[in-house]
Structure formats: C-alpha cells, structure tokens
PDB file of N, CA and C in Angstrom:
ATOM      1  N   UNK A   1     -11.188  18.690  -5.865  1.00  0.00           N
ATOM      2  CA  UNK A   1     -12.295  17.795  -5.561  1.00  0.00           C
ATOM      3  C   UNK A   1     -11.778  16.383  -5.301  1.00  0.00           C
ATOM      4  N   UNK A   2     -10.625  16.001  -6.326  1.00  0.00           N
ATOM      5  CA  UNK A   2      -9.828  14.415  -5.910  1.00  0.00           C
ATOM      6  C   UNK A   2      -9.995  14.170  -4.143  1.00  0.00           C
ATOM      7  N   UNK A   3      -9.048  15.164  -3.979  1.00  0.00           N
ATOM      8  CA  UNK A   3      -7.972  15.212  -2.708  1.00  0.00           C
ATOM      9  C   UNK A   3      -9.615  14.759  -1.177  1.00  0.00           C
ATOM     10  N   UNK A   4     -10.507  15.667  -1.964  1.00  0.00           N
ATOM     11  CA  UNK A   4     -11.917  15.726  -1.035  1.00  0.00           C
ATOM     12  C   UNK A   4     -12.009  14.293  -0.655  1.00  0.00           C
ATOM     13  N   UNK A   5     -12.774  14.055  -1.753  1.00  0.00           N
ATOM     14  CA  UNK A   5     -13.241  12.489  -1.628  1.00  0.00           C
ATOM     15  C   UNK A   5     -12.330  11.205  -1.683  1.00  0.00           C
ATOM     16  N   UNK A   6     -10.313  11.449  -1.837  1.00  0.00           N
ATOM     17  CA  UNK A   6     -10.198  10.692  -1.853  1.00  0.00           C
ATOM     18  C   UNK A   6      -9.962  10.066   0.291  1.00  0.00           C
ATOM     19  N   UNK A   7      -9.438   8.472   0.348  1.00  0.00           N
ATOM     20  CA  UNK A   7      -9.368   8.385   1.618  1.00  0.00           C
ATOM     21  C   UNK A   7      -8.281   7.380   2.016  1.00  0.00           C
ATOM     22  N   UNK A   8      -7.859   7.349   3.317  1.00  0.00           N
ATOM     23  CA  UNK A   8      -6.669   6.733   3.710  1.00  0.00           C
ATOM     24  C   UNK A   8      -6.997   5.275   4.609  1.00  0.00           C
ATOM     25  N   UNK A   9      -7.095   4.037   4.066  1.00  0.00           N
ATOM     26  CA  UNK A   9      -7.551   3.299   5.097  1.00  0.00           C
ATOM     27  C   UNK A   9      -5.995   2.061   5.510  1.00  0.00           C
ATOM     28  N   UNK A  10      -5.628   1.514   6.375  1.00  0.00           N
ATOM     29  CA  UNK A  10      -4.988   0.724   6.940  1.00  0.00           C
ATOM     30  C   UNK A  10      -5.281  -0.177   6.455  1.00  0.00           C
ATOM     31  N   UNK A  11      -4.601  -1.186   6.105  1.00  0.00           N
ATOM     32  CA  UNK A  11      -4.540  -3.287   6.207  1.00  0.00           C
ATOM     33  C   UNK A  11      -3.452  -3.483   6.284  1.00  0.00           C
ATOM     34  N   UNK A  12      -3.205  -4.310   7.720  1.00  0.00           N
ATOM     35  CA  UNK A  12      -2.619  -4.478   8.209  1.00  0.00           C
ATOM     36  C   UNK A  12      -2.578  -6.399   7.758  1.00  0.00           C
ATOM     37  N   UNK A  13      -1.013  -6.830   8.576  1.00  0.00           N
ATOM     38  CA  UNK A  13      -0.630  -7.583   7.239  1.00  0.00           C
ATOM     39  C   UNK A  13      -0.888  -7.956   6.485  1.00  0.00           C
ATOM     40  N   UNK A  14      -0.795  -6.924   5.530  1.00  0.00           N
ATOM     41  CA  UNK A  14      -0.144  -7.118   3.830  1.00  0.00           C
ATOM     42  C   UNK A  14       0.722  -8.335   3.017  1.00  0.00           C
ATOM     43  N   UNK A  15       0.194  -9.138   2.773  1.00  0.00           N
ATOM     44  CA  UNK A  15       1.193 -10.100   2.152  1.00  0.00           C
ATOM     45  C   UNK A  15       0.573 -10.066   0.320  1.00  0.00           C
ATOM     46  N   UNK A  16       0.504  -9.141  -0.255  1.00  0.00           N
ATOM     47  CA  UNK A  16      -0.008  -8.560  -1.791  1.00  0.00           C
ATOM     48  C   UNK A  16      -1.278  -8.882  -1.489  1.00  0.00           C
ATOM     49  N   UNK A  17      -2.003  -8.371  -2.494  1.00  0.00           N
ATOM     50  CA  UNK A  17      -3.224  -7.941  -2.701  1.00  0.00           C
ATOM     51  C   UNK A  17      -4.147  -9.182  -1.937  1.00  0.00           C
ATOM     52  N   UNK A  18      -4.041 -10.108  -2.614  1.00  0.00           N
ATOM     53  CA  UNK A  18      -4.823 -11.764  -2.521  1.00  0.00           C
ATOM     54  C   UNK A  18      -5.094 -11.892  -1.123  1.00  0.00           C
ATOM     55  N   UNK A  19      -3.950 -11.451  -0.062  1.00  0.00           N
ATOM     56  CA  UNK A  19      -4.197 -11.470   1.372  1.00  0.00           C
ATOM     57  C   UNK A  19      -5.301 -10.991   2.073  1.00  0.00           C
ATOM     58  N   UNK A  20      -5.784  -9.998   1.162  1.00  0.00           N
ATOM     59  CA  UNK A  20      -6.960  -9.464   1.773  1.00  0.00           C
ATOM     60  C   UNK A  20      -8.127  -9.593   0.987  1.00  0.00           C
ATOM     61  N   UNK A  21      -7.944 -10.067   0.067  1.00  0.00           N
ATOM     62  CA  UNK A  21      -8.905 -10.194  -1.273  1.00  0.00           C
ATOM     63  C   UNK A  21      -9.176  -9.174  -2.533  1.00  0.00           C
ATOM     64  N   UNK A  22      -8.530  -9.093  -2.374  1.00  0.00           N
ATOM     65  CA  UNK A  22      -8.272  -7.576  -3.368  1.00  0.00           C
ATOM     66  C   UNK A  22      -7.499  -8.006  -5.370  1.00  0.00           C
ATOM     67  N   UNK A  23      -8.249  -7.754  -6.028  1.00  0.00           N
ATOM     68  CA  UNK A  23      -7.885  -7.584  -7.443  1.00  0.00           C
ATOM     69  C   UNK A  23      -7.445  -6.892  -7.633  1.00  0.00           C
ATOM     70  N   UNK A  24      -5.786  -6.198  -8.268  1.00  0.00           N
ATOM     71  CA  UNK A  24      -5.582  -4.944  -8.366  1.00  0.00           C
ATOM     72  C   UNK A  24      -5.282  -4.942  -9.990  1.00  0.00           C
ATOM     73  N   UNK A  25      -5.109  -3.550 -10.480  1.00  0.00           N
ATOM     74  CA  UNK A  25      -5.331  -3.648 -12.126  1.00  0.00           C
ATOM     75  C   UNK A  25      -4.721  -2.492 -12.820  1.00  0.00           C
ATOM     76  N   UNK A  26      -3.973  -2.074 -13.180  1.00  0.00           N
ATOM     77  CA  UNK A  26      -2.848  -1.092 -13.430  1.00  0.00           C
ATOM     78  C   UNK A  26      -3.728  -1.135 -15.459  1.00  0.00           C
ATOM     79  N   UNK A  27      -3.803   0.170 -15.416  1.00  0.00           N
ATOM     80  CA  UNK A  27      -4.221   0.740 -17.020  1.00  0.00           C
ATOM     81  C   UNK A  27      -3.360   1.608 -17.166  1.00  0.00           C
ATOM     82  N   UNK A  28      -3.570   2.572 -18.482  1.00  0.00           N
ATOM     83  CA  UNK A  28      -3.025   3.633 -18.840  1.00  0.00           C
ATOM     84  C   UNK A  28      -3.766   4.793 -17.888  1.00  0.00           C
ATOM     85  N   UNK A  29      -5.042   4.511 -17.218  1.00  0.00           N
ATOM     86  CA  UNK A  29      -5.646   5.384 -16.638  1.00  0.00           C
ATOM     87  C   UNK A  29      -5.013   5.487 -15.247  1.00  0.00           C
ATOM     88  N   UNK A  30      -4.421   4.453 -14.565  1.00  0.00           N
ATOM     89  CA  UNK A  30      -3.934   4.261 -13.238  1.00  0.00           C
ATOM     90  C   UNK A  30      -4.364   3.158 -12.684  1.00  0.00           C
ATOM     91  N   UNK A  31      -4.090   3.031 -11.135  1.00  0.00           N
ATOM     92  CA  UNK A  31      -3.905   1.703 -10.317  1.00  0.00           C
ATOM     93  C   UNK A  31      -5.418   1.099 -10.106  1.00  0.00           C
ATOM     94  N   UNK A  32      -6.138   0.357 -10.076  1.00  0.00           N
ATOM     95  CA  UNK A  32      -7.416   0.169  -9.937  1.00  0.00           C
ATOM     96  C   UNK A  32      -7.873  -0.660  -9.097  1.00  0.00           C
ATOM     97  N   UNK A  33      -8.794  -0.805  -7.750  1.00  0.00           N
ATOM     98  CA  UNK A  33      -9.385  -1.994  -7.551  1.00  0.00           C
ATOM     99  C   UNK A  33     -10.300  -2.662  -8.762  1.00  0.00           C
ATOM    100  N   UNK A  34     -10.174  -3.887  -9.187  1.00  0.00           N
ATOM    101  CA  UNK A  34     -10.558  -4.867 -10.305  1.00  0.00           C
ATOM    102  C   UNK A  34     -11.437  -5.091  -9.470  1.00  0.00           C
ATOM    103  N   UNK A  35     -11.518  -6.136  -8.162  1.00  0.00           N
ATOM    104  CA  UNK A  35     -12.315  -6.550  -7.611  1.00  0.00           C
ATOM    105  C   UNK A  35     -12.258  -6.742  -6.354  1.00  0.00           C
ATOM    106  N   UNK A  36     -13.062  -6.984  -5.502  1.00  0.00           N
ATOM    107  CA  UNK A  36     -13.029  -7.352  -3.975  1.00  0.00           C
ATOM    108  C   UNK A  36     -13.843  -8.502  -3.690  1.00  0.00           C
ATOM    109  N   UNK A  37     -12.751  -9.851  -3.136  1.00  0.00           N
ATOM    110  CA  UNK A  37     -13.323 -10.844  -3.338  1.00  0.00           C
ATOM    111  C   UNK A  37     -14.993 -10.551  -1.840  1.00  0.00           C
ATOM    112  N   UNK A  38     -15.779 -11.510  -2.013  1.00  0.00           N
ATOM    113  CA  UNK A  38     -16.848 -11.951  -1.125  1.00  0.00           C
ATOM    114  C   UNK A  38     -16.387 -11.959   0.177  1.00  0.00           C
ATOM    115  N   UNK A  39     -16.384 -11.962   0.968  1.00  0.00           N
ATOM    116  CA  UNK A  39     -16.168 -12.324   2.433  1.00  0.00           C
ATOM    117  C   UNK A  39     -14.694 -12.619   2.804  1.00  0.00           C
ATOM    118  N   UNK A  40     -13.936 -11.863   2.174  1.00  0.00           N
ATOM    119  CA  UNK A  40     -12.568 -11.125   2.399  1.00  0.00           C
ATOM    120  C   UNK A  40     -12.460 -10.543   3.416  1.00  0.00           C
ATOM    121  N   UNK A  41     -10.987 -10.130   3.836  1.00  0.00           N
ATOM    122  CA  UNK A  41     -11.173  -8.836   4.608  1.00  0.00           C
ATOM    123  C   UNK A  41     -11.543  -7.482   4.348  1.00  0.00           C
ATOM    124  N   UNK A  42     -11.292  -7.356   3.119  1.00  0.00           N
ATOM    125  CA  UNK A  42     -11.263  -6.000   2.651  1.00  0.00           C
ATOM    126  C   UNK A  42     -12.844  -5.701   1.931  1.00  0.00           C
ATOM    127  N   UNK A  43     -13.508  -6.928   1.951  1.00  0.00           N
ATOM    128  CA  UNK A  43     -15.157  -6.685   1.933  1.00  0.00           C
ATOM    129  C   UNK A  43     -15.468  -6.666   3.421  1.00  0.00           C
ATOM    130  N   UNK A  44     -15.355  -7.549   4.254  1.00  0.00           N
ATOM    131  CA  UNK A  44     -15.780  -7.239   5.451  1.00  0.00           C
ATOM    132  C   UNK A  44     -15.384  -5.453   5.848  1.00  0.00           C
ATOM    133  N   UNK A  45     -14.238  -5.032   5.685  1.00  0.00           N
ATOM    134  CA  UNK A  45     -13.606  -3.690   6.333  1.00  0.00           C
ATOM    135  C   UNK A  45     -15.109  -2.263   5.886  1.00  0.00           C
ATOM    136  N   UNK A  46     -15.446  -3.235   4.386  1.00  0.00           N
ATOM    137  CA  UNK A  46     -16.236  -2.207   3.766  1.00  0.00           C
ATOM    138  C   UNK A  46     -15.904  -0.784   3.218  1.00  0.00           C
ATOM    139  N   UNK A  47     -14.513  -0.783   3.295  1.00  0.00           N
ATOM    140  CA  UNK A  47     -14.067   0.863   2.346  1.00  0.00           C
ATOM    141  C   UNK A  47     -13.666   0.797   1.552  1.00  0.00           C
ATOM    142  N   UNK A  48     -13.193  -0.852   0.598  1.00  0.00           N
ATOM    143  CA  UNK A  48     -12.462  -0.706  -0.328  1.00  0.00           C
ATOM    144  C   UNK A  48     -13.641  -1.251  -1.200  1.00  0.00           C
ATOM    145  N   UNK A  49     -13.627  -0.535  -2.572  1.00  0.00           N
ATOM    146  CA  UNK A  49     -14.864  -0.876  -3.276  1.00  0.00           C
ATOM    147  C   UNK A  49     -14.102  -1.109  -5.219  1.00  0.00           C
ATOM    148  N   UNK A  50     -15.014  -1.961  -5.456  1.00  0.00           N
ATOM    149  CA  UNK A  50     -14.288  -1.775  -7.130  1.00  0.00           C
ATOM    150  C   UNK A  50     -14.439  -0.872  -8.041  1.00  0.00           C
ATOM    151  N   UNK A  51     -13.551  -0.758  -8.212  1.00  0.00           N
ATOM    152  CA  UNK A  51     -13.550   0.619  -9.156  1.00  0.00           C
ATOM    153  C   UNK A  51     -12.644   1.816  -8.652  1.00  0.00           C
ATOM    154  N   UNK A  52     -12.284   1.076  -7.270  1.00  0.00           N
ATOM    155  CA  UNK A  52     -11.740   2.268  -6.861  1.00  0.00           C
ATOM    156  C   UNK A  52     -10.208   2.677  -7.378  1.00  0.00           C
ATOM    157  N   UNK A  53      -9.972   4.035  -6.855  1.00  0.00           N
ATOM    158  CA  UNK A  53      -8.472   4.079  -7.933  1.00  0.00           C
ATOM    159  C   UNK A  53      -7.564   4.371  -6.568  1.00  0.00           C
ATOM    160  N   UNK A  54      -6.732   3.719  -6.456  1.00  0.00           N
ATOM    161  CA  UNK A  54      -5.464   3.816  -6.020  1.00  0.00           C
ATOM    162  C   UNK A  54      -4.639   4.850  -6.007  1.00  0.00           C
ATOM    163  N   UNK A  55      -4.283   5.657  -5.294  1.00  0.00           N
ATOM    164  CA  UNK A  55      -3.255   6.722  -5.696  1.00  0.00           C
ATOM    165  C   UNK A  55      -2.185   6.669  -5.283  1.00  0.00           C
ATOM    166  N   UNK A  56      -1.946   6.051  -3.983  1.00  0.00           N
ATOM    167  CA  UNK A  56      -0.544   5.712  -3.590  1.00  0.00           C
ATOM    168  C   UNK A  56      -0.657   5.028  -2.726  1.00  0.00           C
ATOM    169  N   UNK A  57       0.495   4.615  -1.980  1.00  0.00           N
ATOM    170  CA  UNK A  57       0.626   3.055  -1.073  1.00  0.00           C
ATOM    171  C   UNK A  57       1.561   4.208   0.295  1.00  0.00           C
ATOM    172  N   UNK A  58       1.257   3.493   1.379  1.00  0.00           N
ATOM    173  CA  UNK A  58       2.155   3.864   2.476  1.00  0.00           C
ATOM    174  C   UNK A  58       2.322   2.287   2.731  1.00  0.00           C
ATOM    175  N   UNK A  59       3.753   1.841   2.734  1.00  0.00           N
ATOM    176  CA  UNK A  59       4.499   0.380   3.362  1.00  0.00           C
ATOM    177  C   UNK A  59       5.231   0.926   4.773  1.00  0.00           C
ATOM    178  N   UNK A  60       4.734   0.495   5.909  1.00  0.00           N
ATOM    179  CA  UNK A  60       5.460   0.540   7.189  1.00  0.00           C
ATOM    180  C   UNK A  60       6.704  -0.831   7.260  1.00  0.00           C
ATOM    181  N   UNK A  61       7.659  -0.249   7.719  1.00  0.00           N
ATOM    182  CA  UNK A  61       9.005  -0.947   7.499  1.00  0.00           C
ATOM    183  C   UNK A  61       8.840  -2.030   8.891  1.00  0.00           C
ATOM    184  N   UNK A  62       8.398  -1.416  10.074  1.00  0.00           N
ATOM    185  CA  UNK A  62       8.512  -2.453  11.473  1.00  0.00           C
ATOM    186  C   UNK A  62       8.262  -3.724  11.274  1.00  0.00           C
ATOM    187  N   UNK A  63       7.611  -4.152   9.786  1.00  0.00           N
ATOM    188  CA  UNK A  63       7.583  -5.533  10.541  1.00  0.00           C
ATOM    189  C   UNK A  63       7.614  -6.567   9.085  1.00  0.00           C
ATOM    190  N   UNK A  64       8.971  -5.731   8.345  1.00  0.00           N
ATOM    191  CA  UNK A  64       9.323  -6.342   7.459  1.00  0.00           C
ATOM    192  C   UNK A  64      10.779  -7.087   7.675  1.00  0.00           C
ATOM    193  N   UNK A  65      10.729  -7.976   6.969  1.00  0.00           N
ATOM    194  CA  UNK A  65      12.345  -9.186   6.610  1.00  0.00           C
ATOM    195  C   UNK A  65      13.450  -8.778   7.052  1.00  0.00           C
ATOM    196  N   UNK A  66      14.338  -8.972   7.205  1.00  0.00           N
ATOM    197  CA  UNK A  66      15.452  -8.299   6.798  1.00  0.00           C
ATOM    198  C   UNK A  66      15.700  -8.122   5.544  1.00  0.00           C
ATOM    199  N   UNK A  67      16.098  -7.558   4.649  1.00  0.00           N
ATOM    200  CA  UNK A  67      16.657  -6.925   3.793  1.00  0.00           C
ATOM    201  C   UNK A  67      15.366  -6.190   2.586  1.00  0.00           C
ATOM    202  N   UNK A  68      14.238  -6.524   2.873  1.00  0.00           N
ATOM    203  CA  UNK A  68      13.087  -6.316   2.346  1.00  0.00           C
ATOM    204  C   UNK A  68      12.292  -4.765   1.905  1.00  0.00           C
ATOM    205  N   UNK A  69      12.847  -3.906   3.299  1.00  0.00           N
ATOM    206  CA  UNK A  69      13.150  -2.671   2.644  1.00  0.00           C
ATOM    207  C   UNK A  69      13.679  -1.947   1.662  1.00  0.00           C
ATOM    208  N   UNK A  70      14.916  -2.515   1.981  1.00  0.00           N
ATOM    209  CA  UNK A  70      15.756  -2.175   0.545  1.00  0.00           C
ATOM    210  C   UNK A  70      15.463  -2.714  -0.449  1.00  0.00           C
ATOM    211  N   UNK A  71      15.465  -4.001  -0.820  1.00  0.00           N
ATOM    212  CA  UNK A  71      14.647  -4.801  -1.883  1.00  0.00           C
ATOM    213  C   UNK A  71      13.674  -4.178  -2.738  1.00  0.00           C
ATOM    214  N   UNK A  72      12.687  -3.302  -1.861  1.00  0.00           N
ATOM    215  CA  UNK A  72      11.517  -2.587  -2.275  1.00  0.00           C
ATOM    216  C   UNK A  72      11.942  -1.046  -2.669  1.00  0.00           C
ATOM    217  N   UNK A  73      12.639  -0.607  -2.367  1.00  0.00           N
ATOM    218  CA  UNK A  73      13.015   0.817  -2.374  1.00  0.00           C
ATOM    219  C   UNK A  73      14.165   0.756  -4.060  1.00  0.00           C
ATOM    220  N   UNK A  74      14.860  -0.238  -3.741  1.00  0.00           N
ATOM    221  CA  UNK A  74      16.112  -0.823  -4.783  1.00  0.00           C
ATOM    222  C   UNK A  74      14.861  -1.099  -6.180  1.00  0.00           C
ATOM    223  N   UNK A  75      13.585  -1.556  -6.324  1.00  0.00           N
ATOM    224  CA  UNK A  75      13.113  -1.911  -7.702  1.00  0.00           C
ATOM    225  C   UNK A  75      12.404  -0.971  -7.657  1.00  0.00           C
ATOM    226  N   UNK A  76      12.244   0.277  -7.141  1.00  0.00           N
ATOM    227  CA  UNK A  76      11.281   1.113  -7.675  1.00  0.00           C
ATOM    228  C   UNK A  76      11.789   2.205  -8.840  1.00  0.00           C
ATOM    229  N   UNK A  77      11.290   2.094  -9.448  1.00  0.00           N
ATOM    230  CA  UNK A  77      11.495   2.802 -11.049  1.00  0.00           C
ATOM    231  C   UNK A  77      11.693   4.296 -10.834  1.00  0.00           C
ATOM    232  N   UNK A  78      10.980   4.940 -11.680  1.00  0.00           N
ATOM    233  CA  UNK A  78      11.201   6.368 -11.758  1.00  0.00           C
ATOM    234  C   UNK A  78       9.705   7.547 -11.179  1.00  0.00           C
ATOM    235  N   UNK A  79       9.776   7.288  -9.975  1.00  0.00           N
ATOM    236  CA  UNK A  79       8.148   7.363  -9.408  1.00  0.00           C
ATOM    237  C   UNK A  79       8.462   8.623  -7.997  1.00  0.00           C
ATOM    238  N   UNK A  80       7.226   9.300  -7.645  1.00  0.00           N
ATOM    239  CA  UNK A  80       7.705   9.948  -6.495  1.00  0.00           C
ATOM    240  C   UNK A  80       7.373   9.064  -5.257  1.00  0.00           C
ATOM    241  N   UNK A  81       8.171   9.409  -4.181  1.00  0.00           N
ATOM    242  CA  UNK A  81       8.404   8.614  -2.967  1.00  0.00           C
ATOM    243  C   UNK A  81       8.384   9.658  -2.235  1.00  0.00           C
ATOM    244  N   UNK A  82       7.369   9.284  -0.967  1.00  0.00           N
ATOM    245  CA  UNK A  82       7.456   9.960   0.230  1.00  0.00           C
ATOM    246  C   UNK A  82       7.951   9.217   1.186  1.00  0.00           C
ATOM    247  N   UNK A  83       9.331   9.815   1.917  1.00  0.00           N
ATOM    248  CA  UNK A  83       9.719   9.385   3.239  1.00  0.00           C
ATOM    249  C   UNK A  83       8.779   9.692   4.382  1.00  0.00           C
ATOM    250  N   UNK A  84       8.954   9.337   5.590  1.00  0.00           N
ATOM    251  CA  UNK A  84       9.152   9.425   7.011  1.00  0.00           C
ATOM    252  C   UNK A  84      10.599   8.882   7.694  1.00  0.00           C
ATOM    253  N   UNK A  85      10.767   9.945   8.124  1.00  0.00           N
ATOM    254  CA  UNK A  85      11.946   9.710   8.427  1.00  0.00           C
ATOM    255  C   UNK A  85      12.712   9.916  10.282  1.00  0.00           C
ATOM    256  N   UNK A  86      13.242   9.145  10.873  1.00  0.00           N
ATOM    257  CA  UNK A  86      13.340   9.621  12.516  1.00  0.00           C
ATOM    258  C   UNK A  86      14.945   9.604  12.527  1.00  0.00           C
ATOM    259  N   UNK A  87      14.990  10.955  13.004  1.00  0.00           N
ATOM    260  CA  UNK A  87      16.037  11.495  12.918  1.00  0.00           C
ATOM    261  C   UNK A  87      17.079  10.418  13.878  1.00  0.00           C
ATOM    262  N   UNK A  88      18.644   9.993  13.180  1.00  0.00           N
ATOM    263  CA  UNK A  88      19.237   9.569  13.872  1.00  0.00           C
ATOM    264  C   UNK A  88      20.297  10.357  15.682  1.00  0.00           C
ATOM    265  N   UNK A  89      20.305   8.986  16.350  1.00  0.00           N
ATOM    266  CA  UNK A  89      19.853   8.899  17.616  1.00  0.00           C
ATOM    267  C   UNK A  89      20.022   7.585  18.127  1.00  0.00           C
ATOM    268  N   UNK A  90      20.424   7.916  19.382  1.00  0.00           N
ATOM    269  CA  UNK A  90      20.283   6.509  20.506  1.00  0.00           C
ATOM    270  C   UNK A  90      21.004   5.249  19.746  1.00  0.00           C
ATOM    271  N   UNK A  91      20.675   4.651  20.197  1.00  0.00           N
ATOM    272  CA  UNK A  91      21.348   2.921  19.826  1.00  0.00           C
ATOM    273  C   UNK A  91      21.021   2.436  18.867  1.00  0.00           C
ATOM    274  N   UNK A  92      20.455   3.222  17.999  1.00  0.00           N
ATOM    275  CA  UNK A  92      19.851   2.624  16.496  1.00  0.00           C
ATOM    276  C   UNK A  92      21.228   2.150  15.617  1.00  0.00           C
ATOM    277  N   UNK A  93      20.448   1.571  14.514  1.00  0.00           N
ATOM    278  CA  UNK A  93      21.320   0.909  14.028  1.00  0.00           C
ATOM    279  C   UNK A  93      20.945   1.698  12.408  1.00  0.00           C
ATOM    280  N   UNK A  94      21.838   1.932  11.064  1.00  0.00           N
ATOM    281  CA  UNK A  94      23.278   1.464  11.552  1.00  0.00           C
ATOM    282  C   UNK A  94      24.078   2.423  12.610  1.00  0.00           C
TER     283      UNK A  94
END
C-alpha cells in the first residue's frame, strides 16, 4: 500500500531544503516534511505537504561543483544507494 500512494516529484535547483521552502525533520520514525513555508515554491508546486514522509532523495550530478559529487557520496554513512550509471565510452572523462 506504501509503494501505492507513495510519489516522485522534481525541484529543480536544490540548494537544501530553505530553497524551496521546505522544513525537513528526521525522528526515530523517519525523514519528515515539518513544514512548507507560504508562498514558496514547493507550496506553489502543491505536492509537497506537511507531514509528509520522505523516503529517499534522487541528486542529479549535471549541474553540480566540481568535486561535490564525491563530497556527497564520501559522507554518506551506512545507508542504501541507488546508482544510475552510463556505461563508459566516447571522450568522457576520466
């Protein structure tokens, strides 16, 4: 029944929560929207609501720092991680 009702929405640049107006709130129960500020983006978008629970994050790498990937991948604790991954090829780097 989770998997039913839960849902996948986009916000696009991400600079932590505050960027979009978003309270976030970590319990023993899990990740939580706390709150959604007033006339935010993420009240205007209208899908993110309080109370809601968080289950996981997708971070797209294209249009991060340099070294910022790793940075993020390097402090993550003991958690599961889903790749995407494009197979190496062509002039990519490294």
């Amino acid at each position: 029944q989770e998997e039913e009702e839960a849902r996948e929405i986009l916000l696009p640049s991400w600079q932590g929560s505050s960027s979009h107006g978003i309270t976030i709130d970590q319990t023993d129960a899990g990740v939580f929207v706390k709150r959604v500020q007033q006339n935010s983006p993420a009240a205007k978008m209208g899908v993110v609501k309080e109370g809601d629970q968080l289950l996981s994050a997708t971070v797209y790498f294209d249009q991060l720092q340099a070294g910022e990937g790793a940075q993020l991948l390097s402090s993550m604790g003991h958690h599961t991680l889903g790749l995407r991954l494009l197979p190496k090829g062509g002039d990519r780097a490294p």
